[in-house]
N, C-alpha and C. Protein backbone atom coordinates (compact mmCIF):
# COMPACT_ATOMS: atom_id res chain seq x y z
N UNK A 1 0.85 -1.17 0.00
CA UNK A 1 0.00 0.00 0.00
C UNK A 1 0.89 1.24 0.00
N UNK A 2 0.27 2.20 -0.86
CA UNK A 2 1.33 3.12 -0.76
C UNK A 2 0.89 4.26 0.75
N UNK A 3 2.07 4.77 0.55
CA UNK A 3 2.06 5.91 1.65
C UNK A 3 2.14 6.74 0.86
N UNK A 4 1.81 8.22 1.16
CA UNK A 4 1.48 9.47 0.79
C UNK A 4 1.51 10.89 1.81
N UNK A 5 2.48 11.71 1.42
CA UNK A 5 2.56 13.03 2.80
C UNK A 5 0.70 13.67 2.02
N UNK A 6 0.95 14.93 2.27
CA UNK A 6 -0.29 15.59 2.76
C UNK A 6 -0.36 16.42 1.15
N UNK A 7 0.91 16.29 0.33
CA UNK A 7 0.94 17.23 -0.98
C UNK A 7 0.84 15.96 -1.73
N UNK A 8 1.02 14.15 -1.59
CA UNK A 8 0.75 13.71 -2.53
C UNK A 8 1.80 12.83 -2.77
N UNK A 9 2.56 13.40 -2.03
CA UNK A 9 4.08 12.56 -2.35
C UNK A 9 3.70 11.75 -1.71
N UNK A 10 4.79 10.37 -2.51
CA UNK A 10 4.70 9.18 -1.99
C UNK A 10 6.59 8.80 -0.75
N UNK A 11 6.12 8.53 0.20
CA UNK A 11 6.72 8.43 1.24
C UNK A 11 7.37 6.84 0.85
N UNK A 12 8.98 6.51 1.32
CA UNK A 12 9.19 5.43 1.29
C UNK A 12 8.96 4.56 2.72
N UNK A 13 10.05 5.43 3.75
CA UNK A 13 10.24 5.26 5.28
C UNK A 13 9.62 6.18 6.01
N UNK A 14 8.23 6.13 6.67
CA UNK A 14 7.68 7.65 7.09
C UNK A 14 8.46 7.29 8.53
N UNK A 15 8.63 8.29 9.35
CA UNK A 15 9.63 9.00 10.46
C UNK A 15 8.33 8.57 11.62
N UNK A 16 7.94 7.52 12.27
CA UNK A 16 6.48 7.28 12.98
C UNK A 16 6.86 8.44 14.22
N UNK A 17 8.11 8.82 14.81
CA UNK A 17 8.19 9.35 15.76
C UNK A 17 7.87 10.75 15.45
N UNK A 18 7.79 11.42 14.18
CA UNK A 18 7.30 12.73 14.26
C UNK A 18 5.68 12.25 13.47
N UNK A 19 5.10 11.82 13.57
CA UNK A 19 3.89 11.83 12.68
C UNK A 19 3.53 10.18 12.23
N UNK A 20 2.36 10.17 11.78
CA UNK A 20 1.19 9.09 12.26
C UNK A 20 1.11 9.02 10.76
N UNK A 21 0.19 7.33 10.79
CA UNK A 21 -0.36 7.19 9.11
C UNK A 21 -1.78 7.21 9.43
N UNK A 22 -2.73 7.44 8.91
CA UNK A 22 -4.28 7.85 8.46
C UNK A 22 -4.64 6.83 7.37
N UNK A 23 -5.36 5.94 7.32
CA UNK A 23 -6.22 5.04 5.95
C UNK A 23 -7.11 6.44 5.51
N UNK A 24 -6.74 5.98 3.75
CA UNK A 24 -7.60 6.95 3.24
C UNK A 24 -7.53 6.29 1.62
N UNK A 25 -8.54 7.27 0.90
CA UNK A 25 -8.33 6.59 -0.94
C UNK A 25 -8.07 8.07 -1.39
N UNK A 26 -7.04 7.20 -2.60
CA UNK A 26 -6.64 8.00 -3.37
C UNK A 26 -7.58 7.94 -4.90
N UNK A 27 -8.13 9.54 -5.29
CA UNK A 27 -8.81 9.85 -6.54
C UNK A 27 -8.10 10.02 -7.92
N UNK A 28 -8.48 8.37 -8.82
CA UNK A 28 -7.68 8.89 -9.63
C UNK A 28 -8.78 9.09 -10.33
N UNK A 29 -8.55 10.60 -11.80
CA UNK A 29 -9.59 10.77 -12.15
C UNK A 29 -9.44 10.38 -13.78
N UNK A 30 -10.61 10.00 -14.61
CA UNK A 30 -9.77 9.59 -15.97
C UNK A 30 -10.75 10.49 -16.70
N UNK A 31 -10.11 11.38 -18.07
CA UNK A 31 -11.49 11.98 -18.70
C UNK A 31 -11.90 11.32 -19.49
N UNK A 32 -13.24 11.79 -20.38
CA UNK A 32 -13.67 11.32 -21.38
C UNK A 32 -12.65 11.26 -22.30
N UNK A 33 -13.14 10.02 -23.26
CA UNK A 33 -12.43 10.53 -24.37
C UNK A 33 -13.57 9.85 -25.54
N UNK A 34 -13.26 10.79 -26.48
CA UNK A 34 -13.68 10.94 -28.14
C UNK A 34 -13.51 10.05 -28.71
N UNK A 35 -14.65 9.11 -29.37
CA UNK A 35 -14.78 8.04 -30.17
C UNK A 35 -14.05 8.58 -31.85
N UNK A 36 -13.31 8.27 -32.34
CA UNK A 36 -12.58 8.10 -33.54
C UNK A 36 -12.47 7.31 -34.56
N UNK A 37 -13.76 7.36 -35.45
CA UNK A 37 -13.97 5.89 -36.70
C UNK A 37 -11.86 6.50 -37.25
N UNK A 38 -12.12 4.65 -37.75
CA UNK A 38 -10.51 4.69 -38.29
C UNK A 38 -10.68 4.96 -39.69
N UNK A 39 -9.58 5.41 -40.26
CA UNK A 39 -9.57 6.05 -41.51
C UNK A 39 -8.42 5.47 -42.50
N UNK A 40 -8.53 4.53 -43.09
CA UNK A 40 -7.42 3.95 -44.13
C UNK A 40 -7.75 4.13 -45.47
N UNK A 41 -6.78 3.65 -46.37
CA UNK A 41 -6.91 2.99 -47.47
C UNK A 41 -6.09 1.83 -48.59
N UNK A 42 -6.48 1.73 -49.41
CA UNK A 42 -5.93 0.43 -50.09
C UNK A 42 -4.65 0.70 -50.67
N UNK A 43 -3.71 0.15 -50.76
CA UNK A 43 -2.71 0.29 -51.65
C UNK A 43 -2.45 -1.30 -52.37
N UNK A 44 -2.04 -1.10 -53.84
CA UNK A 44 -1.54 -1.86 -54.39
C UNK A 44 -0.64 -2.13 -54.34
N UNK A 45 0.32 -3.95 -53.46
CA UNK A 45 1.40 -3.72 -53.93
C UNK A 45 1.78 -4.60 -54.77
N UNK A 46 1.30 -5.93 -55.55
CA UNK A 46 1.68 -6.24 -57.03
C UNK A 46 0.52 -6.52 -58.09
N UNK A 47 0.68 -6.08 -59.20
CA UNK A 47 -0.18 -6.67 -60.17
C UNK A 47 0.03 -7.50 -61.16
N UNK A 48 -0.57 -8.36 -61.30
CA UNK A 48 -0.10 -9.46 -62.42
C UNK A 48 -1.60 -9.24 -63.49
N UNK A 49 -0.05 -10.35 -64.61
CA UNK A 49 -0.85 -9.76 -66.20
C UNK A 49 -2.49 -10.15 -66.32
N UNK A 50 -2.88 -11.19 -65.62
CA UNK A 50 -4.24 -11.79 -65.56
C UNK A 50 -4.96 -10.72 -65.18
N UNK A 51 -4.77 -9.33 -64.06
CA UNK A 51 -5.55 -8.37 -63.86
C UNK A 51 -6.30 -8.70 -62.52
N UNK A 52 -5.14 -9.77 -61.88
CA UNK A 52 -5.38 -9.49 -60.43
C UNK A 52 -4.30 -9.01 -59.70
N UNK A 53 -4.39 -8.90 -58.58
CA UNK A 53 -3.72 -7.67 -57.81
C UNK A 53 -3.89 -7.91 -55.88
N UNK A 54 -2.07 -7.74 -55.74
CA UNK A 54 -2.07 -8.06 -54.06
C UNK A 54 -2.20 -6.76 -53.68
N UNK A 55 -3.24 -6.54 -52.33
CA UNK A 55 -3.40 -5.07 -51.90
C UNK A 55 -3.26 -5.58 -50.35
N UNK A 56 -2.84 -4.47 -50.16
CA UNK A 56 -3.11 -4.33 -48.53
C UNK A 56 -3.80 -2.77 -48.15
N UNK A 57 -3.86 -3.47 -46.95
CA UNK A 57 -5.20 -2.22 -46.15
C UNK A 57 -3.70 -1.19 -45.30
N UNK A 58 -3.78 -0.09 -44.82
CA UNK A 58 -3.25 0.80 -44.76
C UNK A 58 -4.00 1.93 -44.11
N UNK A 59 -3.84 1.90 -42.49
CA UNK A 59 -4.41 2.68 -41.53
C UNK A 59 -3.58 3.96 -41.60
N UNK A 60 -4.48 5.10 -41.84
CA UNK A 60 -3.88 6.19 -41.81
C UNK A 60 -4.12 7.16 -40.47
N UNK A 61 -5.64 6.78 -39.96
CA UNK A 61 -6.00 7.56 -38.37
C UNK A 61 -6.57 6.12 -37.68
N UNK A 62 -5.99 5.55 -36.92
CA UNK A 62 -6.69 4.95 -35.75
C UNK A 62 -7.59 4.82 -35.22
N UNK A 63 -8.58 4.00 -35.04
CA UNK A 63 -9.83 4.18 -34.50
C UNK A 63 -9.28 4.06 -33.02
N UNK A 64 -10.08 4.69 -32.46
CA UNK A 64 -10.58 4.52 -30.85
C UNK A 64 -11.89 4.79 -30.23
N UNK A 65 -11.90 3.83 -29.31
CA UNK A 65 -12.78 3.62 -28.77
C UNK A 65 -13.52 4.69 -27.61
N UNK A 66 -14.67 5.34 -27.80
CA UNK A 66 -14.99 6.23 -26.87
C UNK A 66 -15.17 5.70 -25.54
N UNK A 67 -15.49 6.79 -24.49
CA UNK A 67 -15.56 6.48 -22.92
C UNK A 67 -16.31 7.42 -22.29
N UNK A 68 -16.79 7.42 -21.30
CA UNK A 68 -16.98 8.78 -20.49
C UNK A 68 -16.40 9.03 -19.39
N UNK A 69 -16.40 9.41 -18.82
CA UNK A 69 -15.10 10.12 -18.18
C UNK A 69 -15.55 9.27 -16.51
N UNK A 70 -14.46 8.98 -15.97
CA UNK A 70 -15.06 7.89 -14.96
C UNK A 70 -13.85 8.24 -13.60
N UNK A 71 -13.87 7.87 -12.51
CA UNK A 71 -12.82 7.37 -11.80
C UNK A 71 -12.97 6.50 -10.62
N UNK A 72 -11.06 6.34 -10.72
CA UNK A 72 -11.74 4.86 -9.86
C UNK A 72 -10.09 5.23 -8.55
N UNK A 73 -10.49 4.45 -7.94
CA UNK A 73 -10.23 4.45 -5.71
C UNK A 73 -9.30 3.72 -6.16
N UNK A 74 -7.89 4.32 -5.25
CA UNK A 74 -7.00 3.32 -4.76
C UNK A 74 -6.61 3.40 -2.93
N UNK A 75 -6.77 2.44 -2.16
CA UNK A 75 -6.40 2.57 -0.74
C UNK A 75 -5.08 2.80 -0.55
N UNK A 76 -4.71 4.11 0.36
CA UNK A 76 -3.52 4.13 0.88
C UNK A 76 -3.82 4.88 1.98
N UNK A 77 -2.18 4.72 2.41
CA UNK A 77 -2.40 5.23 3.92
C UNK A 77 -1.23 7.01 3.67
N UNK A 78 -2.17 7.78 4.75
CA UNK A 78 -1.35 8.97 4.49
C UNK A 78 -0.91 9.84 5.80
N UNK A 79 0.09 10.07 5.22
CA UNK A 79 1.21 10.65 6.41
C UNK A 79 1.43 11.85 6.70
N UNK A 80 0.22 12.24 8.33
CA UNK A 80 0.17 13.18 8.95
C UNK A 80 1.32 13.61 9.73
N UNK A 81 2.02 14.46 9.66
CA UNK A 81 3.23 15.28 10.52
C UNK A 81 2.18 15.60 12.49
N UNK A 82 2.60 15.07 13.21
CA UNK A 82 2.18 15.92 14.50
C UNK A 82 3.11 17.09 14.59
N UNK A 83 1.93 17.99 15.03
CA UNK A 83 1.81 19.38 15.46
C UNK A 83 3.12 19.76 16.34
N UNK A 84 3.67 21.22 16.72
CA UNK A 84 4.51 21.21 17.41
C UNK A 84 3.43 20.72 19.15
N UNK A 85 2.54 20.87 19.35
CA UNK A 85 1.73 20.71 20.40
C UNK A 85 1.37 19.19 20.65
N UNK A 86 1.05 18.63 19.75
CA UNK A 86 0.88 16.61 19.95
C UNK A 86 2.53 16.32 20.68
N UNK A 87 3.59 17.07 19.26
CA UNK A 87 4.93 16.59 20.10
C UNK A 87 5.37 16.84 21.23
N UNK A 88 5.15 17.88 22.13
CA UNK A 88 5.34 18.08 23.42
C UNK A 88 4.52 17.73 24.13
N UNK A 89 3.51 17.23 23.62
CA UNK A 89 2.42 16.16 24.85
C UNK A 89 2.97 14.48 24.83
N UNK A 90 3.93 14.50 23.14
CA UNK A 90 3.98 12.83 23.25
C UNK A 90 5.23 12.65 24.66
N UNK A 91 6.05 14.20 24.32
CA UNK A 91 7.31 13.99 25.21
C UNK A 91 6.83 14.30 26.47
N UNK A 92 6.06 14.84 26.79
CA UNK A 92 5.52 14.80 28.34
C UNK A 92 4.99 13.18 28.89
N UNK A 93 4.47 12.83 28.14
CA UNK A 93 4.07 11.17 28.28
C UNK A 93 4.75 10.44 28.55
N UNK A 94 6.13 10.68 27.51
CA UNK A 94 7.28 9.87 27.98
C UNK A 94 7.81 9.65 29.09
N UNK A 95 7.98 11.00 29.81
CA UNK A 95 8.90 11.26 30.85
C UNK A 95 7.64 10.89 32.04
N UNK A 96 6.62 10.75 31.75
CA UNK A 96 5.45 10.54 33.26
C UNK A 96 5.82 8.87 33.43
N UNK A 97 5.70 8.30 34.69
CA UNK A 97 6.20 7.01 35.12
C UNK A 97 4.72 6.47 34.54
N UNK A 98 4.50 5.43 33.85
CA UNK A 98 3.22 4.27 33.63
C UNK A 98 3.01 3.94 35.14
N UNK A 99 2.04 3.20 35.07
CA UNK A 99 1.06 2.63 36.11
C UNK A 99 2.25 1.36 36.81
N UNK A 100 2.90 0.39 35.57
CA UNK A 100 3.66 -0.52 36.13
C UNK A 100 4.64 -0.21 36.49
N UNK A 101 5.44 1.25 35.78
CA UNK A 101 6.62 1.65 36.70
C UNK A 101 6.47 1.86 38.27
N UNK A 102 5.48 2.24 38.48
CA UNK A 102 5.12 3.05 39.60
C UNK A 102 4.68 1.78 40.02
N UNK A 103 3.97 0.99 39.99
CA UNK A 103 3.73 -0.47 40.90
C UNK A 103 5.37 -1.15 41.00
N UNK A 104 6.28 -0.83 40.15
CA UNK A 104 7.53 -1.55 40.27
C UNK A 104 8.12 -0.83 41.61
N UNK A 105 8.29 0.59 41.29
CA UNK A 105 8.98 1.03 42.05
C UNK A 105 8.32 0.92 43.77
N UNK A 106 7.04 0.70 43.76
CA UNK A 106 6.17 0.76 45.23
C UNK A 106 6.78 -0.93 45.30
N UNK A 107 6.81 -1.74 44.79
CA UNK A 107 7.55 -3.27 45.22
C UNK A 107 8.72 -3.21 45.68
N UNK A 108 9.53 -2.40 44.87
CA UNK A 108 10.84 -2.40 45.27
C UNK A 108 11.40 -1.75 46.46
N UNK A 109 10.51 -0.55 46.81
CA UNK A 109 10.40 0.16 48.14
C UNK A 109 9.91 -1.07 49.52
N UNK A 110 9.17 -2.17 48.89
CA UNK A 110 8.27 -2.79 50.22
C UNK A 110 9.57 -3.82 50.39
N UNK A 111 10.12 -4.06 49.17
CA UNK A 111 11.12 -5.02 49.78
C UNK A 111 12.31 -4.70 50.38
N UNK A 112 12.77 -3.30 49.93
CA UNK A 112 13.86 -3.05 50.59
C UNK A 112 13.33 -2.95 52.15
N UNK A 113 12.42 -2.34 52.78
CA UNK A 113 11.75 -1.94 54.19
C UNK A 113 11.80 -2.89 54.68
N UNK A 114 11.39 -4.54 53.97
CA UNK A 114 11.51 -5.61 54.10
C UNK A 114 12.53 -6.53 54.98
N UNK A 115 13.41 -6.23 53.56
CA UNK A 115 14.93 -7.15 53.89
C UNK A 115 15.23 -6.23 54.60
N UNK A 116 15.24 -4.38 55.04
CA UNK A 116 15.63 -3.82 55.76
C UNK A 116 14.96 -3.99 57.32
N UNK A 117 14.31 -4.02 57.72
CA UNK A 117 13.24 -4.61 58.87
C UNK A 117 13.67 -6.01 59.52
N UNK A 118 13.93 -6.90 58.66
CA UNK A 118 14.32 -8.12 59.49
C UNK A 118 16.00 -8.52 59.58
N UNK A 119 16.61 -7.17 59.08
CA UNK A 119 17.97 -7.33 59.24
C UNK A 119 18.53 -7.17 60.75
């Protein structure tokens, strides 16, 4: 799936520590296009004395095929930059102790009081 910044570019390695990916589709759009009868003609290329004759056919405009103008979804994911404000909340987060640090460190306090108490 591709990745994509916010102008379109396609991202190889996005940087997760400054900025996040978002699911989203990408619009591709296709126009109409103009039906074109093809336009040839014959050329002779040998004749013999009997008054028959090898020809070939000889496209001079191409036919194509008309359409109407349509588009179609591709899924990718796209790569939001955090704010200078998300980043100093992610780094405040960091530095706050989790729930299990703080249950570690209240264990490690009961045991030292512990082994300190029955010494």
């Amino acid at each position: 799936m591709k990745i994509l910044d916010q102008h379109g570019n396609e991202i190889l390695n996005p940087d997760l520590t400054k900025g996040h990916l978002e699911l989203d589709k990408l619009t591709i759009h296709h126009d109409a296009v103009t039906a074109v009868a093809e336009q040839s003609h014959i050329e002779v290329i040998k004749e013999y004395e009997n008054g028959g004759k090898d020809v070939e056919k000889v496209v001079d405009v191409p036919g194509i095929l008309g359409c109407d103008a349509y588009d179609t979804y591709e899924d990718i994911e796209r790569y939001i930059p955090y704010t200078a404000a998300e980043l100093s909340a992610i780094e405040k987060q960091k530095s706050t102790p989790t729930i299990p640090d703080r249950l570690a460190a209240v264990e490690e306090l009961l045991l030292s009081q512990m082994i300190g108490g029955n010494a």
